[in-house]
C-alpha atoms as a PDB file:
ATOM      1  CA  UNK A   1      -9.839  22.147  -2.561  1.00  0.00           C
ATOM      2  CA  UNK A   2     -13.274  20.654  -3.380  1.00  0.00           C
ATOM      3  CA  UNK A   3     -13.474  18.397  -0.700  1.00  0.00           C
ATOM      4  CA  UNK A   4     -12.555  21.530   1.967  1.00  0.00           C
ATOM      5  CA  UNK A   5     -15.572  23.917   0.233  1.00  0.00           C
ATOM      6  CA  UNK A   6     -17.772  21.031   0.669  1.00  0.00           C
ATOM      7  CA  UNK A   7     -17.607  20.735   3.996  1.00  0.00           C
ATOM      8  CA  UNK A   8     -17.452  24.118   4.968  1.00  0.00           C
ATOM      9  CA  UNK A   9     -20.743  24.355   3.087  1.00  0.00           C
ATOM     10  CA  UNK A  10     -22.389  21.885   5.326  1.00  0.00           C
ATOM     11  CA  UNK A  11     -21.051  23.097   8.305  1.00  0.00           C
ATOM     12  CA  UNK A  12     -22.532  26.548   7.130  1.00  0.00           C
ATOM     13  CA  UNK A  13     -25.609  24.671   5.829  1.00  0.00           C
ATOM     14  CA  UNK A  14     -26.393  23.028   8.993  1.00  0.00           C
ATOM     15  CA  UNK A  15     -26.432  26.472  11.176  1.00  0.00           C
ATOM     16  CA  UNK A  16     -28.480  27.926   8.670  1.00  0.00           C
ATOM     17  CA  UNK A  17     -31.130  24.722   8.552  1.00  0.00           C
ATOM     18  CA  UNK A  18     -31.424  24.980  12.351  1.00  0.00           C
ATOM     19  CA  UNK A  19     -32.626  28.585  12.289  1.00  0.00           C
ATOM     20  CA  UNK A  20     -36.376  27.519  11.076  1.00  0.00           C
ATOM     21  CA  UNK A  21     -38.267  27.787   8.315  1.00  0.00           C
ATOM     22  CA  UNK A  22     -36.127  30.903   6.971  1.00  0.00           C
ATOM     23  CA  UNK A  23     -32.888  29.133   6.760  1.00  0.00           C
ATOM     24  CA  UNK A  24     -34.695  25.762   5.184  1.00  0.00           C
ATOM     25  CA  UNK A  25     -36.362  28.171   2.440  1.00  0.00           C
ATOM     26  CA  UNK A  26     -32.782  29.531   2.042  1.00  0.00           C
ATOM     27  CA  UNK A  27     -30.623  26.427   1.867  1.00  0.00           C
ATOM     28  CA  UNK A  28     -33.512  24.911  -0.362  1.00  0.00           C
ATOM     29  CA  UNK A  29     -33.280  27.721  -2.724  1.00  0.00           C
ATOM     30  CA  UNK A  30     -29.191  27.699  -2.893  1.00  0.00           C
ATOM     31  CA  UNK A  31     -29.640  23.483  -3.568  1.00  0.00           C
ATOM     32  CA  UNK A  32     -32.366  24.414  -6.650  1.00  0.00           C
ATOM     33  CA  UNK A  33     -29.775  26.995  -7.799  1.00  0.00           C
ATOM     34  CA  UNK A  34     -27.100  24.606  -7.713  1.00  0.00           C
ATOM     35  CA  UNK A  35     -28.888  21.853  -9.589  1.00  0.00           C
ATOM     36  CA  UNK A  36     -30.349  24.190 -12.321  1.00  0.00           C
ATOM     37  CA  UNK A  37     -26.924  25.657 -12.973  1.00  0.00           C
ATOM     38  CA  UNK A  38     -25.492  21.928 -13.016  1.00  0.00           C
ATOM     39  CA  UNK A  39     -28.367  21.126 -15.814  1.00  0.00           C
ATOM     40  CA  UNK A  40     -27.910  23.985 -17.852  1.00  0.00           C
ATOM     41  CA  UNK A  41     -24.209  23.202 -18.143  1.00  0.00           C
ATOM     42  CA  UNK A  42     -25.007  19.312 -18.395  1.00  0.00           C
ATOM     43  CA  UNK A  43     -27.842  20.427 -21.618  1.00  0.00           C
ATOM     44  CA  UNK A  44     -25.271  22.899 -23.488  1.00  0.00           C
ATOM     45  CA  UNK A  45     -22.605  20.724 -23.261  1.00  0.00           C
ATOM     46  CA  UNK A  46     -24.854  18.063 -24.859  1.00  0.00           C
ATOM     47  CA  UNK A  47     -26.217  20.834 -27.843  1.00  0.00           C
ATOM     48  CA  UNK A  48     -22.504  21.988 -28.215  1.00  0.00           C
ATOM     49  CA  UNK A  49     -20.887  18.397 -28.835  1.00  0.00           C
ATOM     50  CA  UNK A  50     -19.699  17.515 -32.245  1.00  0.00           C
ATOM     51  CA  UNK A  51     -21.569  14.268 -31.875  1.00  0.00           C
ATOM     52  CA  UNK A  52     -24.742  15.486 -31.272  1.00  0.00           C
ATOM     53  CA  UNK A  53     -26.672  15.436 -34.655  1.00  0.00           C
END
Protein backbone atom coordinates (compact mmCIF):
# COMPACT_ATOMS: atom_id res chain seq x y z
CA UNK A 1 0.00 0.00 0.00
CA UNK A 2 2.95 2.31 0.80
CA UNK A 3 4.69 1.95 -2.23
CA UNK A 4 1.15 2.87 -4.33
CA UNK A 5 0.60 6.30 -1.93
CA UNK A 6 4.07 7.12 -2.72
CA UNK A 7 3.82 7.36 -6.05
CA UNK A 8 0.62 8.80 -6.37
CA UNK A 9 2.12 11.55 -4.22
CA UNK A 10 4.74 12.33 -6.74
CA UNK A 11 2.67 12.11 -9.54
CA UNK A 12 0.42 14.70 -7.62
CA UNK A 13 3.62 16.46 -6.44
CA UNK A 14 5.01 16.96 -9.78
CA UNK A 15 1.68 18.79 -11.27
CA UNK A 16 1.63 20.84 -8.38
CA UNK A 17 5.66 21.83 -8.65
CA UNK A 18 5.05 22.80 -12.29
CA UNK A 19 2.40 25.38 -11.45
CA UNK A 20 5.16 28.09 -10.16
CA UNK A 21 6.13 29.46 -7.25
CA UNK A 22 2.60 28.66 -5.53
CA UNK A 23 2.77 24.99 -5.92
CA UNK A 24 6.76 24.93 -4.86
CA UNK A 25 5.73 27.01 -1.59
CA UNK A 26 2.99 24.32 -1.23
CA UNK A 27 4.81 21.06 -1.82
CA UNK A 28 7.73 22.65 0.31
CA UNK A 29 5.46 23.26 3.13
CA UNK A 30 3.69 19.57 2.96
CA UNK A 31 7.71 18.09 2.86
CA UNK A 32 8.51 20.43 6.28
CA UNK A 33 5.22 19.03 7.67
CA UNK A 34 6.15 15.65 6.92
CA UNK A 35 9.63 15.79 8.39
CA UNK A 36 8.57 17.65 11.62
CA UNK A 37 5.84 15.11 12.25
CA UNK A 38 8.52 12.25 11.48
CA UNK A 39 10.87 14.05 14.30
CA UNK A 40 8.41 14.53 16.79
CA UNK A 41 7.50 10.85 16.63
CA UNK A 42 11.34 9.88 16.21
CA UNK A 43 12.03 12.38 19.80
CA UNK A 44 8.95 10.83 21.89
CA UNK A 45 9.67 7.57 21.04
CA UNK A 46 13.24 8.21 22.29
CA UNK A 47 11.79 10.13 25.84
CA UNK A 48 9.17 7.24 26.12
CA UNK A 49 11.72 4.18 25.92
CA UNK A 50 12.43 2.22 28.99
CA UNK A 51 16.09 2.57 28.17
CA UNK A 52 16.33 6.02 28.07
CA UNK A 53 17.68 7.19 31.53
Amino acid sequence: MLPVMCICWAVYAERYWQRGRWGKLLIVTVLLFSLASALDQWVLRIVTSPVAG
